[in-house]
N, C-alpha and C. Protein backbone atom coordinates (compact mmCIF):
# COMPACT_ATOMS: atom_id res chain seq x y z
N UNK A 1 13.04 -1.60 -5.14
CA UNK A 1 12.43 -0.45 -4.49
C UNK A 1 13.40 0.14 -3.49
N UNK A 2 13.54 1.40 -3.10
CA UNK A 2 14.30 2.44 -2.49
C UNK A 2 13.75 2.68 -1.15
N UNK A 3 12.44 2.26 -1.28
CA UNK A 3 11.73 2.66 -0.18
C UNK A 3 10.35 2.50 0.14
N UNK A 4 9.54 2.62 0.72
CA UNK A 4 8.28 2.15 1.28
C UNK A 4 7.47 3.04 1.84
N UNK A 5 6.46 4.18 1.52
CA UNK A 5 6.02 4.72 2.23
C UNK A 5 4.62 4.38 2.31
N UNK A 6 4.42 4.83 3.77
CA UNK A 6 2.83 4.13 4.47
C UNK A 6 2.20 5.77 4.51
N UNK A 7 0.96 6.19 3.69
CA UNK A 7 0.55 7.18 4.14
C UNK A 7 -1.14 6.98 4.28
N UNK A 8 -2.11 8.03 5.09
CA UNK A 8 -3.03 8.27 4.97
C UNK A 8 -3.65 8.46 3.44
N UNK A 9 -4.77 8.44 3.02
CA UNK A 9 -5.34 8.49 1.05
C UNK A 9 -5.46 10.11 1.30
N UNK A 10 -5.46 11.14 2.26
CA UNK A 10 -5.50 12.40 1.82
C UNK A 10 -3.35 12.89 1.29
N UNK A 11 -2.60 12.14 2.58
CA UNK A 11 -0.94 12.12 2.35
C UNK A 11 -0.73 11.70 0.93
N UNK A 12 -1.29 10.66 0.70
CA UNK A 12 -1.19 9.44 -0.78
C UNK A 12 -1.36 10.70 -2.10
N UNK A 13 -2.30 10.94 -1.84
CA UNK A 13 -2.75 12.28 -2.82
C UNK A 13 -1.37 13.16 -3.41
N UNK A 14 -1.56 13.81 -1.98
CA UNK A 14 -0.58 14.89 -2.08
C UNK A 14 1.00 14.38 -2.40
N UNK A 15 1.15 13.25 -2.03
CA UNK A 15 2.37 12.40 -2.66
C UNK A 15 2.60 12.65 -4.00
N UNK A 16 1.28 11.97 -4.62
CA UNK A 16 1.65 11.39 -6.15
C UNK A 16 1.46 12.86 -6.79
N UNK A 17 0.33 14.36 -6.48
CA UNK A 17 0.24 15.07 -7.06
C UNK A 17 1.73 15.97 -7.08
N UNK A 18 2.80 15.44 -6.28
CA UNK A 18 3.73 16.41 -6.15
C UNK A 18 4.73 15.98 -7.62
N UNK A 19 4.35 14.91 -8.41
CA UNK A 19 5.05 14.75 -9.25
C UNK A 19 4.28 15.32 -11.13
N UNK A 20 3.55 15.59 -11.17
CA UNK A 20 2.63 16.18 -11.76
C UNK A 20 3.01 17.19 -12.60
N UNK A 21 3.16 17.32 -13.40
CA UNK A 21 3.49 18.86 -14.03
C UNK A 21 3.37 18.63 -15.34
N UNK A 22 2.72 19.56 -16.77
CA UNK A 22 2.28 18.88 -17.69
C UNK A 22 4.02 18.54 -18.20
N UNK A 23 3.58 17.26 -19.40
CA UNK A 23 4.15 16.75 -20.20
C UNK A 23 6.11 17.50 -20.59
N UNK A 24 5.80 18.78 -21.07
CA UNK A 24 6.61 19.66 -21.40
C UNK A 24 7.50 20.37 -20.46
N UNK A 25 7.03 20.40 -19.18
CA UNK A 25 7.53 20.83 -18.52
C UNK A 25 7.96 20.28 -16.91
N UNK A 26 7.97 18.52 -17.23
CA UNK A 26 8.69 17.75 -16.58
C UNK A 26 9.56 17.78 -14.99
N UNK A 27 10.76 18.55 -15.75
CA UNK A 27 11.81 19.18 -15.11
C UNK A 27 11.24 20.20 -13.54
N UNK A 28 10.21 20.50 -13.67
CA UNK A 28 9.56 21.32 -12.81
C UNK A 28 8.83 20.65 -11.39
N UNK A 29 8.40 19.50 -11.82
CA UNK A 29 7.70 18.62 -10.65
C UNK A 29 8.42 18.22 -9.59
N UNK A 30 8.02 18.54 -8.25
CA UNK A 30 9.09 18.27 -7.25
C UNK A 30 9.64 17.00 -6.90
N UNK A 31 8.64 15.66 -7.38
CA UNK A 31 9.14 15.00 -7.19
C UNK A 31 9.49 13.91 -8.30
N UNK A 32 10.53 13.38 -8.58
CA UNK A 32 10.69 12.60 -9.99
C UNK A 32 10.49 11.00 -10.08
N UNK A 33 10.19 10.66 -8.66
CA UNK A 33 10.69 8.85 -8.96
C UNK A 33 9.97 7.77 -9.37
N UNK A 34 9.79 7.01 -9.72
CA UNK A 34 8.84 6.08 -10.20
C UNK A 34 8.11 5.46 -8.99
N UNK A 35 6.82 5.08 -9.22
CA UNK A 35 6.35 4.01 -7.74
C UNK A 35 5.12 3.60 -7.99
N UNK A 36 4.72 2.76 -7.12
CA UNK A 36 3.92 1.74 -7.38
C UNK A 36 3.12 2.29 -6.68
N UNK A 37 1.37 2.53 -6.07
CA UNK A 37 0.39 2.16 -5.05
C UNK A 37 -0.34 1.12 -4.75
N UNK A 38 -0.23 0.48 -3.69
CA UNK A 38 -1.31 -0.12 -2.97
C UNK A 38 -2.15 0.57 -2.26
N UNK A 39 -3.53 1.11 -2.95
CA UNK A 39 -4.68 1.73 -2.57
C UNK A 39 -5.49 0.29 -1.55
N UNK A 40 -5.58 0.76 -0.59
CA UNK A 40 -6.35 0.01 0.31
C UNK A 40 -7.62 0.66 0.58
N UNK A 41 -8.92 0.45 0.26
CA UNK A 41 -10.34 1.26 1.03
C UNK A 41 -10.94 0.56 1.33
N UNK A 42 -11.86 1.58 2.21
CA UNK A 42 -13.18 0.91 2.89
C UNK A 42 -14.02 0.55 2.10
N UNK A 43 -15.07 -1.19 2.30
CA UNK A 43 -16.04 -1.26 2.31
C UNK A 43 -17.60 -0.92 2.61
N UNK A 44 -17.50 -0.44 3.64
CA UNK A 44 -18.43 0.14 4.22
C UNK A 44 -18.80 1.37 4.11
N UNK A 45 -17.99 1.88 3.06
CA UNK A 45 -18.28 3.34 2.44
C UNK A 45 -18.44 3.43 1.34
N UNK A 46 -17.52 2.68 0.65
CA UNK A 46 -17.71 1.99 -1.36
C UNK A 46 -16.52 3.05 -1.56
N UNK A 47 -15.11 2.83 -0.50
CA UNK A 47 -14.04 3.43 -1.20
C UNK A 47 -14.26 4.90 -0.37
N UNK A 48 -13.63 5.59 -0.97
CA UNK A 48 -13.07 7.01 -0.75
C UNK A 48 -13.19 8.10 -1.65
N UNK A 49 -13.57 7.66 -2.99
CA UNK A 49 -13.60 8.53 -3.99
C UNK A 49 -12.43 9.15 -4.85
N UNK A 50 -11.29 8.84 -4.55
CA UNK A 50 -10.06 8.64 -5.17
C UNK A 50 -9.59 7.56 -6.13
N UNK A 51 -9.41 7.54 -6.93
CA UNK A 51 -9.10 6.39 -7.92
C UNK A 51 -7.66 6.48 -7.79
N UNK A 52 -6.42 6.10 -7.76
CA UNK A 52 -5.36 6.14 -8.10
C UNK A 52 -4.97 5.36 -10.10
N UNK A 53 -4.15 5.82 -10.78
CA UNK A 53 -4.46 5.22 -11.91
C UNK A 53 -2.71 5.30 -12.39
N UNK A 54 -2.73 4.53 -13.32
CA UNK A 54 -1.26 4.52 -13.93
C UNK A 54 -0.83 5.49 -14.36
N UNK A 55 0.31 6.08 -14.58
CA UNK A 55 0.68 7.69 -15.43
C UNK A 55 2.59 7.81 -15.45
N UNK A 56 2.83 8.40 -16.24
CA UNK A 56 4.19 8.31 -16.48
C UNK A 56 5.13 8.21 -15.25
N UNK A 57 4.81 8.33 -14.32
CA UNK A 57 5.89 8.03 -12.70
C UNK A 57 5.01 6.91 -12.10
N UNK A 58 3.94 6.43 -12.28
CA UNK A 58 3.40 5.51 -11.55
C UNK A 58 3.32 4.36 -12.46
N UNK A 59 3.85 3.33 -12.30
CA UNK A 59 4.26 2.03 -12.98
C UNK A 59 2.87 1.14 -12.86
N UNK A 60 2.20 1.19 -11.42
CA UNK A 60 1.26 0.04 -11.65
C UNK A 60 0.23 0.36 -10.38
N UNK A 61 -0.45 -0.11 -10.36
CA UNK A 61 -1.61 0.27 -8.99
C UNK A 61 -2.37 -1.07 -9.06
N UNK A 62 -2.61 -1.18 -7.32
CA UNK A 62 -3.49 -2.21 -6.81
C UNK A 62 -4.18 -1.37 -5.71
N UNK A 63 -5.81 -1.97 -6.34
CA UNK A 63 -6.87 -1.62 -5.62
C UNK A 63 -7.46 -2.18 -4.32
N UNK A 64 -7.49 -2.82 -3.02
CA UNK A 64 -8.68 -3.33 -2.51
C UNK A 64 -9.19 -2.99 -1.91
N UNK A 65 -10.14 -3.60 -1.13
CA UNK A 65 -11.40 -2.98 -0.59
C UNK A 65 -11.60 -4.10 0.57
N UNK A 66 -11.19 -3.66 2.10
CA UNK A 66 -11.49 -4.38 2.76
C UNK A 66 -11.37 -3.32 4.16
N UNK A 67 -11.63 -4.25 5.05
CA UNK A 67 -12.01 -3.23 6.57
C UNK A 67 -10.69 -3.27 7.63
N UNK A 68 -10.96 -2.15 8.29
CA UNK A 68 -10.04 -2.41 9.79
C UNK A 68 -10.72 -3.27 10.25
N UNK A 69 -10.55 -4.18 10.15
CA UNK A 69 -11.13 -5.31 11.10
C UNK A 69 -10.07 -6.56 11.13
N UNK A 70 -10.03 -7.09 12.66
CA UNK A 70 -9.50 -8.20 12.71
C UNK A 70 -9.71 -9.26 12.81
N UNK A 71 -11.43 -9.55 13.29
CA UNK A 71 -12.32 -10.48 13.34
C UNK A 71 -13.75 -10.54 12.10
N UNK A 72 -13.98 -11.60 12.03
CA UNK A 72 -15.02 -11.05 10.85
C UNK A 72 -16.37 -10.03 11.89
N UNK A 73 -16.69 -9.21 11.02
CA UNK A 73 -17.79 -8.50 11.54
C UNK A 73 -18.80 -8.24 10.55
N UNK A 74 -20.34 -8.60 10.58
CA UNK A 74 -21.61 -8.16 9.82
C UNK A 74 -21.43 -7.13 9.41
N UNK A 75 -21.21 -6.95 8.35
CA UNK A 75 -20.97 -5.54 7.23
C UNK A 75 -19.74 -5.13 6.84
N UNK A 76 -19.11 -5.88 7.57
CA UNK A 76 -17.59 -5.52 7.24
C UNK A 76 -16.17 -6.59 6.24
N UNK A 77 -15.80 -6.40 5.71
CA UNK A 77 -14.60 -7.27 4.78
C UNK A 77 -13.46 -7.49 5.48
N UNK A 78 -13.19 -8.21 6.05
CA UNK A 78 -12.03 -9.19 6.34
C UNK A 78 -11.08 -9.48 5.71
N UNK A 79 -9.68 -8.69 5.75
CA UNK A 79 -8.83 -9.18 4.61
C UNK A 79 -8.67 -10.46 4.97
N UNK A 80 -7.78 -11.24 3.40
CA UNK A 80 -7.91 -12.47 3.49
C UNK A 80 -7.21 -13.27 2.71
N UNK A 81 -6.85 -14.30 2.80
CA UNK A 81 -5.66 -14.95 1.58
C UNK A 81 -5.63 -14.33 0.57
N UNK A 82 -6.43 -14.06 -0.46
CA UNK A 82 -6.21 -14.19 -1.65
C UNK A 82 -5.93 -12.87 -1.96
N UNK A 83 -6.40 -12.01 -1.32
CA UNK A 83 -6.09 -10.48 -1.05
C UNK A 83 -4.15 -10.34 -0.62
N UNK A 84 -3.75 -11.48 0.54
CA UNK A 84 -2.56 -11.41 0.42
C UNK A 84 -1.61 -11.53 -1.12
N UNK A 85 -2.29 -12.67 -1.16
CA UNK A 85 -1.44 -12.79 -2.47
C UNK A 85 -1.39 -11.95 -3.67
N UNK A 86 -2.18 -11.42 -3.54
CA UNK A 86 -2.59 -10.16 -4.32
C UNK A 86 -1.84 -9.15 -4.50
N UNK A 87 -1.41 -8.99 -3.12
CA UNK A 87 0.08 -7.69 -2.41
C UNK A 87 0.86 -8.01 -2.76
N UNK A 88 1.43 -9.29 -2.62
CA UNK A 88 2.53 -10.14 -2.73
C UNK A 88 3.20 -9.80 -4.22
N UNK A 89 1.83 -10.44 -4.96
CA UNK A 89 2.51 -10.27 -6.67
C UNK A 89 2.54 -9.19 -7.15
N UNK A 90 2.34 -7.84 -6.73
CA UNK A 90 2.27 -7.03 -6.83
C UNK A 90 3.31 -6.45 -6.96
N UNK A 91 4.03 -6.61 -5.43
CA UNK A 91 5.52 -6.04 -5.04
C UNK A 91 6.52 -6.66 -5.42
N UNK A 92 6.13 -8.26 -6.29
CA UNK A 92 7.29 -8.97 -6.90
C UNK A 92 7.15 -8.40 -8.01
N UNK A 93 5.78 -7.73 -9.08
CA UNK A 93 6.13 -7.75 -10.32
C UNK A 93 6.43 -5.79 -10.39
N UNK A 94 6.31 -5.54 -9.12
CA UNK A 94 7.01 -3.34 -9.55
C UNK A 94 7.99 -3.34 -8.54
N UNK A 95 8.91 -4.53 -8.44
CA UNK A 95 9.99 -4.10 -7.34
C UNK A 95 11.40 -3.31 -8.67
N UNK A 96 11.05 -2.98 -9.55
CA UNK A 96 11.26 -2.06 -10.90
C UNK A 96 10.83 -0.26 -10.12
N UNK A 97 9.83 -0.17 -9.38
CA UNK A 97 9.74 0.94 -9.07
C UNK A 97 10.13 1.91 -7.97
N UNK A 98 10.93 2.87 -7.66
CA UNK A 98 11.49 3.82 -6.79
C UNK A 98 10.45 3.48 -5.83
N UNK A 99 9.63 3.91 -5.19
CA UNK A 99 8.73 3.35 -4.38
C UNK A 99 7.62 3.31 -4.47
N UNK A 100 7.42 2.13 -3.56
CA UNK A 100 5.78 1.25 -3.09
C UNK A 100 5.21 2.98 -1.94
N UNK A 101 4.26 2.91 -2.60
CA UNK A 101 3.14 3.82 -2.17
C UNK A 101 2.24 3.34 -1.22
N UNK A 102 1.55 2.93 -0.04
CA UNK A 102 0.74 2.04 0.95
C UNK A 102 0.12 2.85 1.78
N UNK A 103 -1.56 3.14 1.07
CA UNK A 103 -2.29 4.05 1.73
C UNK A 103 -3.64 3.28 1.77
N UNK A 104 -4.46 3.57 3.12
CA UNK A 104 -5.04 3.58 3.68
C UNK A 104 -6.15 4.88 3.88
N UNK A 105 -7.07 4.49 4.67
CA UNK A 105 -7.79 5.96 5.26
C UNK A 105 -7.14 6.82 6.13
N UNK A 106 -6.62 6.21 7.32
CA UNK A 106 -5.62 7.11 7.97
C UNK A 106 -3.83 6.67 8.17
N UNK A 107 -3.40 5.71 7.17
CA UNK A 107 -2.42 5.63 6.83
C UNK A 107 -1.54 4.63 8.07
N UNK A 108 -2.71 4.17 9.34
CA UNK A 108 -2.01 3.58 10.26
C UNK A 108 -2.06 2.88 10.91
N UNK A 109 -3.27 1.64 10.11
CA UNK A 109 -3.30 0.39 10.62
C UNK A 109 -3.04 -0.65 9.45
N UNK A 110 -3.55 -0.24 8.46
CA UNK A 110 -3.87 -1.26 7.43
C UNK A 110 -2.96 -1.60 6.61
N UNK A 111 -2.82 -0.43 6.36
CA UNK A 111 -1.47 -0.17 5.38
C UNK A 111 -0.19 0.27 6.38
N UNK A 112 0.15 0.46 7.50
CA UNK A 112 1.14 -0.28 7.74
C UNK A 112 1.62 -1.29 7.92
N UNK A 113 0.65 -2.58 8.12
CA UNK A 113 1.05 -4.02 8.37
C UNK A 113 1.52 -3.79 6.52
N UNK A 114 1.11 -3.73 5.69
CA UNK A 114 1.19 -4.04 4.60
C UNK A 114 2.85 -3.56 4.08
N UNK A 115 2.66 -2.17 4.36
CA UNK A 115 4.26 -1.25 4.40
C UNK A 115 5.18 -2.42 5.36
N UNK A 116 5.04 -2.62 6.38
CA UNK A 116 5.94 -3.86 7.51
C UNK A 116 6.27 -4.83 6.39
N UNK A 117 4.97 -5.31 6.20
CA UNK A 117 5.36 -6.78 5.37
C UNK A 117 6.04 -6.77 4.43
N UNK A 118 5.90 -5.15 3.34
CA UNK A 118 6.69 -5.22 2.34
C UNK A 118 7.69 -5.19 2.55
N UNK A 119 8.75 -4.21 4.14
CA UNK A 119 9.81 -3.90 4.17
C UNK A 119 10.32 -5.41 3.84
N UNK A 120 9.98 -6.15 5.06
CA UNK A 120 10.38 -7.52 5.01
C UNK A 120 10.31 -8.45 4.18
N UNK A 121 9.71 -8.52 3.41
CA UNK A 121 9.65 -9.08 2.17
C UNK A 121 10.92 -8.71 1.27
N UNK A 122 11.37 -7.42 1.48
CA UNK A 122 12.83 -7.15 0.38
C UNK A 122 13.43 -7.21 0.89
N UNK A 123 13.58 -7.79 2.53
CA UNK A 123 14.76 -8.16 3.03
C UNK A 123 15.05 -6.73 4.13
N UNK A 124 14.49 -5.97 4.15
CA UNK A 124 14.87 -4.85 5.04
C UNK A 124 14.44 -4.93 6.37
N UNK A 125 14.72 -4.33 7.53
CA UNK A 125 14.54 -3.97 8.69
C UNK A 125 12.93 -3.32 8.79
N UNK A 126 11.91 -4.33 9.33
CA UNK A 126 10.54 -3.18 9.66
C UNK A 126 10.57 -3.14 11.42
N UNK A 127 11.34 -3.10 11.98
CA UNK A 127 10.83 -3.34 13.48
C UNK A 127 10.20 -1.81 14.15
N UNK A 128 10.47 -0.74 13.20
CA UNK A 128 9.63 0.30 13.56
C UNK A 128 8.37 0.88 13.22
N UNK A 129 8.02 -0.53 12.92
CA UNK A 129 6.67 -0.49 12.54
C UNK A 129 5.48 -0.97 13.52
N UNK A 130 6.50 -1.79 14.40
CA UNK A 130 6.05 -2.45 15.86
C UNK A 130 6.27 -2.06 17.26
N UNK A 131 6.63 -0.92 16.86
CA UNK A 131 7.16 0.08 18.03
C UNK A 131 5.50 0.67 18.61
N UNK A 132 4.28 0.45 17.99
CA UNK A 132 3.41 0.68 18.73
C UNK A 132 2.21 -0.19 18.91
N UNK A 133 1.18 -0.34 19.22
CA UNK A 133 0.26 -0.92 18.86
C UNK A 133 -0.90 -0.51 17.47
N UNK A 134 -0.65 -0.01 16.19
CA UNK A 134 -2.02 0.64 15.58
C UNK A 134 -1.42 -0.04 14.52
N UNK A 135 -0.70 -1.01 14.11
CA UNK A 135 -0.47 -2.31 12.94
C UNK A 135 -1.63 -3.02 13.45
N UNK A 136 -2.26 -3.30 11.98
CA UNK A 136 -3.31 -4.13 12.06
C UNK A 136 -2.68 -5.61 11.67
N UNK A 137 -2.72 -6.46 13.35
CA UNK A 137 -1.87 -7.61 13.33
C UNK A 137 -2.61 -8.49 12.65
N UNK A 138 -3.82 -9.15 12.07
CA UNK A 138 -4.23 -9.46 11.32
C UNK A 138 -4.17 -9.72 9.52
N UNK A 139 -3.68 -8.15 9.47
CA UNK A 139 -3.21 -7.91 7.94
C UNK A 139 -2.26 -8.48 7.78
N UNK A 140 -0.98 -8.32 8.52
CA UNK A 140 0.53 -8.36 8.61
C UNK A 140 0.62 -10.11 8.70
N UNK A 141 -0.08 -11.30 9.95
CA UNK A 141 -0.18 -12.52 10.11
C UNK A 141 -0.87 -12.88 8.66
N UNK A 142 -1.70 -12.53 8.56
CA UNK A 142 -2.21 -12.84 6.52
C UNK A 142 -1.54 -13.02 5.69
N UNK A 143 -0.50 -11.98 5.58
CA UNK A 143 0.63 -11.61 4.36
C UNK A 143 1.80 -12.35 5.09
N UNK A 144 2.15 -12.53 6.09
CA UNK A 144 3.51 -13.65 6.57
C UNK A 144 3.07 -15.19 6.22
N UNK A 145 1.50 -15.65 6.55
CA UNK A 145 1.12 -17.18 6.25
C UNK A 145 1.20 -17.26 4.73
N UNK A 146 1.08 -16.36 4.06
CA UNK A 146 0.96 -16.94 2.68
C UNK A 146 1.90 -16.47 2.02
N UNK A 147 2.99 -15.64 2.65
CA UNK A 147 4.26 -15.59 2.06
C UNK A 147 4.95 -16.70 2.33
N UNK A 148 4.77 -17.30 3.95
CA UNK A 148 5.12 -18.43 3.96
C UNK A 148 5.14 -19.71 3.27
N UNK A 149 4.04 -19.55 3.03
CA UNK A 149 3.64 -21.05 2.32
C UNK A 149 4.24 -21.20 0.77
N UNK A 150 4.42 -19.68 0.28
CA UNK A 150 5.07 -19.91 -0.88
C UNK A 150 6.76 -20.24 -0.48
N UNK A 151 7.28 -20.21 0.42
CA UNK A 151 8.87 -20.64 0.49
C UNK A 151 8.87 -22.12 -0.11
């Protein structure tokens, strides 16, 4: 992968639609590169109403469905091991694709721990991902324990 982008699911949209153009006329779409999404949504809404789906620039897509939350809360989904590992094999089996896609509802808690973890995971520099507080430290400690445990 080339790169890592963390966006909001309305940014995510407008991402993948910029590559779009029918069949024949290819050459025209502004953007050309291959990439993967990690669609992250809410529970507590049943998603967003966006499906993301496979298509000739998009190699592979992962769905889940869990909350901003860092503690468990009544009504709410808790990410959680198996959900890590989930990310994990994900980004080992489309690191084949120009870039990892990592959207969220507003592109800036959830799915940036996730965008962080991936940088680091390929070995790259995420420390500007911690330059504020709105990483959901929860997500990010999830995906380091069970990346860990696989060393």
């Amino acid at each position: 992968m080339k790169r890592i982008l963390v966006r909001s699911v309305f940014d995510a949209f407008e991402y993948v639609m910029k590559h779009y153009w029918p069949p024949e006329l290819d050459d025209f779409a502004e953007l050309k590169d291959t990439y993967a999404v990690i669609s992250i949504q809410d529970t507590h809404t049943g998603g967003y109403g966006i499906t993301f789906t496979e298509s000739r620039k998009c190699t592979g897509v992962l769905t889940l469905y869990f909350d901003d939350i860092i503690k468990p809360v009544d009504g709410y989904v808790l990410f959680n091991e198996e959900q890590a590992a989930e990310i994990i094999g994900f980004i080992e089996e489309h690191q084949s694709a120009e870039t990892l896609l990592v959207h969220c509802y507003g592109g800036q808690s959830r799915s940036r721990a996730v965008g962080a973890f991936a940088l680091e995971m390929l070995g790259g520099d995420n420390s500007r991902y911690f330059e504020d507080s709105r990483l959901n430290r929860h997500v990010y400690a999830t995906l380091k324990k069970v990346w860990d445990a696989r060393k």
